[in-house]
C-alpha atoms as a PDB file:
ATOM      1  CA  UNK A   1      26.369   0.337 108.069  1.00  0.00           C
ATOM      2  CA  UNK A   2      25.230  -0.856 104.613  1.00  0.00           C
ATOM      3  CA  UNK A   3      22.352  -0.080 102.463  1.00  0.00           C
ATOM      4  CA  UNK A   4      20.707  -3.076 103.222  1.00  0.00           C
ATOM      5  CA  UNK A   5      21.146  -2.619 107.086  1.00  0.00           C
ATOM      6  CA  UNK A   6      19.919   1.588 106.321  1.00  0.00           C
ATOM      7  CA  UNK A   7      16.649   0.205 104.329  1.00  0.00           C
ATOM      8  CA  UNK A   8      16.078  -2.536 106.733  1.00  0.00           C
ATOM      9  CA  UNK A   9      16.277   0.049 109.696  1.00  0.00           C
ATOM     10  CA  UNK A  10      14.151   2.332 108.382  1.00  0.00           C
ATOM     11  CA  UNK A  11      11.203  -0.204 107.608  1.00  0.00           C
ATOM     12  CA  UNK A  12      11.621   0.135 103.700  1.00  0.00           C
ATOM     13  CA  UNK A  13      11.286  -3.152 101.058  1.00  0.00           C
ATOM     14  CA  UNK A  14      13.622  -2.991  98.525  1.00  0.00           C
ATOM     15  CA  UNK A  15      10.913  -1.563  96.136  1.00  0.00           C
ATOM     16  CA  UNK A  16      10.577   0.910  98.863  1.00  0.00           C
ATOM     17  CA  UNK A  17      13.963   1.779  98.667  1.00  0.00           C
ATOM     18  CA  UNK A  18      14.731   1.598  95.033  1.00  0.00           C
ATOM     19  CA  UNK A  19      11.568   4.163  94.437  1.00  0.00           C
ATOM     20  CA  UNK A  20      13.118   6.733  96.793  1.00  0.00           C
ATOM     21  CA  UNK A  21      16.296   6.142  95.041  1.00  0.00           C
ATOM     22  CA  UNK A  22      14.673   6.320  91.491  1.00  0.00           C
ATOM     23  CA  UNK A  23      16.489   3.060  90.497  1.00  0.00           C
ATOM     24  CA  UNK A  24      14.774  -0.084  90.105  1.00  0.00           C
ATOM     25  CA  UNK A  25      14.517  -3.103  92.797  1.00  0.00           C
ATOM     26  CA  UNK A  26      16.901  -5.460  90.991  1.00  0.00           C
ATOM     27  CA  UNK A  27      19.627  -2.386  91.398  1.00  0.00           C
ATOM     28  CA  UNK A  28      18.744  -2.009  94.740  1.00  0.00           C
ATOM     29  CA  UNK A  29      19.934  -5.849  95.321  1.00  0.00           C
ATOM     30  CA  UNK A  30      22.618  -5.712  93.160  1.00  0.00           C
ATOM     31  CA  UNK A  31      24.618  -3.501  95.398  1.00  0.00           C
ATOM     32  CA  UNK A  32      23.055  -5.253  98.601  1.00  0.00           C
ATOM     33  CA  UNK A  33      24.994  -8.313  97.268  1.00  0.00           C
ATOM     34  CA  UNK A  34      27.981  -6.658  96.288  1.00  0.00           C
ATOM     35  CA  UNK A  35      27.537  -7.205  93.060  1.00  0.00           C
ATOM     36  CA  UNK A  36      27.413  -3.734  91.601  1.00  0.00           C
ATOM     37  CA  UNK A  37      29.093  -0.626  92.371  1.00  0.00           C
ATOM     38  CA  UNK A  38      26.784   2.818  92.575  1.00  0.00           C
ATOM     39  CA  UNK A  39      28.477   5.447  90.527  1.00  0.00           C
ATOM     40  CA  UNK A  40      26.017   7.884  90.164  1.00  0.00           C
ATOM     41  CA  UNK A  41      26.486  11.005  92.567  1.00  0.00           C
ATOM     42  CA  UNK A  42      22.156  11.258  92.564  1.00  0.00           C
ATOM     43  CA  UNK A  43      22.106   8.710  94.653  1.00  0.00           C
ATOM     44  CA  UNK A  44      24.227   9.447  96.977  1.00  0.00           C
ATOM     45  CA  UNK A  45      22.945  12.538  97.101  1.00  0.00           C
ATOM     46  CA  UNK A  46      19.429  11.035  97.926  1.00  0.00           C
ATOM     47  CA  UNK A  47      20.911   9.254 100.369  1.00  0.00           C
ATOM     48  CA  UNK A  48      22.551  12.011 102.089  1.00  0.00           C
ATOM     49  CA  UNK A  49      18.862  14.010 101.957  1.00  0.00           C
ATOM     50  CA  UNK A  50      16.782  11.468 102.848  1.00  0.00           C
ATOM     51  CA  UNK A  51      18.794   9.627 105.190  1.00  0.00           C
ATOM     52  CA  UNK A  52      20.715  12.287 106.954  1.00  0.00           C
ATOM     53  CA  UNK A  53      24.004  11.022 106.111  1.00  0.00           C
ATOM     54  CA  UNK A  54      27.191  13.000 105.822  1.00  0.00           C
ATOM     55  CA  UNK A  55      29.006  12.595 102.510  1.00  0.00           C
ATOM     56  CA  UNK A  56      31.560  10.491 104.205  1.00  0.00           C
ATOM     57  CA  UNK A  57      28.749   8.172 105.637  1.00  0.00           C
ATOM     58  CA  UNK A  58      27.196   7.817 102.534  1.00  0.00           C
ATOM     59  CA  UNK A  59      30.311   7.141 100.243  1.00  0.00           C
ATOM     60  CA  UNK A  60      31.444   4.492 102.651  1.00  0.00           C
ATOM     61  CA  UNK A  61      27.904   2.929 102.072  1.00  0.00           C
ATOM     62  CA  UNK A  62      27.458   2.791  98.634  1.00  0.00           C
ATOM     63  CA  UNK A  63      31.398   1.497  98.354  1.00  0.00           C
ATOM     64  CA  UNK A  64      31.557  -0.863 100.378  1.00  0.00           C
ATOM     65  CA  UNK A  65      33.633   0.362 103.207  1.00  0.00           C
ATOM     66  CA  UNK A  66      33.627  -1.425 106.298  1.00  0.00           C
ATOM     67  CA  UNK A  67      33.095   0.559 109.764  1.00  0.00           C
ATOM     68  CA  UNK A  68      36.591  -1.156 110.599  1.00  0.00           C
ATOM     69  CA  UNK A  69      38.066   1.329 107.996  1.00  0.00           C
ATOM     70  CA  UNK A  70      38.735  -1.541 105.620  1.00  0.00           C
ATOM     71  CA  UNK A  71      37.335  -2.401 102.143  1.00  0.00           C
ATOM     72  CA  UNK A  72      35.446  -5.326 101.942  1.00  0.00           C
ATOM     73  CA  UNK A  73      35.522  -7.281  98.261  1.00  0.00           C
ATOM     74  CA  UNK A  74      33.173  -6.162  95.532  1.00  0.00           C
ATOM     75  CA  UNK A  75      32.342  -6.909  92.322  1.00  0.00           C
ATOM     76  CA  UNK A  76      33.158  -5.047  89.260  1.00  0.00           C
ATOM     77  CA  UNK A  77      31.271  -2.508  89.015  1.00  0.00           C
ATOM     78  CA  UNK A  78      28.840  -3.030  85.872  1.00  0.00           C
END
């Protein structure tokens, strides 16, 4: 799953998503495009709270990992 499918499941804008992740929208759509990498452990610690997700679940989400087991391309992280 990726953080765009996990907001868009659970109802949430991007501004929706990027408050409860206390970074801003633009950040938020920067990593749905692939064009940012998330290197902060608070947010994938929010992710893991708020979601439910296990720390596997949520590091595969934030990098990029494909449910396949692969790693799909991403841009340098800024």
């Amino acid at each position: 799953m990726t953080i765009r499918a996990l907001r868009e499941k659970n109802g949430l804008t991007q501004e929706q998503f990027a408050a409860e992740m206390d970074v801003s929208r633009i950040t938020i759509a920067r990593i749905e495009r692939g064009e940012r990498l998330v290197a902060k452990t608070s947010f994938i610690c929010r992710l893991m709270d708020r979601f439910g997700l296990t720390l596997q679940e949520a590091w595969d989400m934030v990098y990029n990992v494909d449910d396949g087991g692969g790693k799909r391309e991403a841009a340098d992280a800024e």
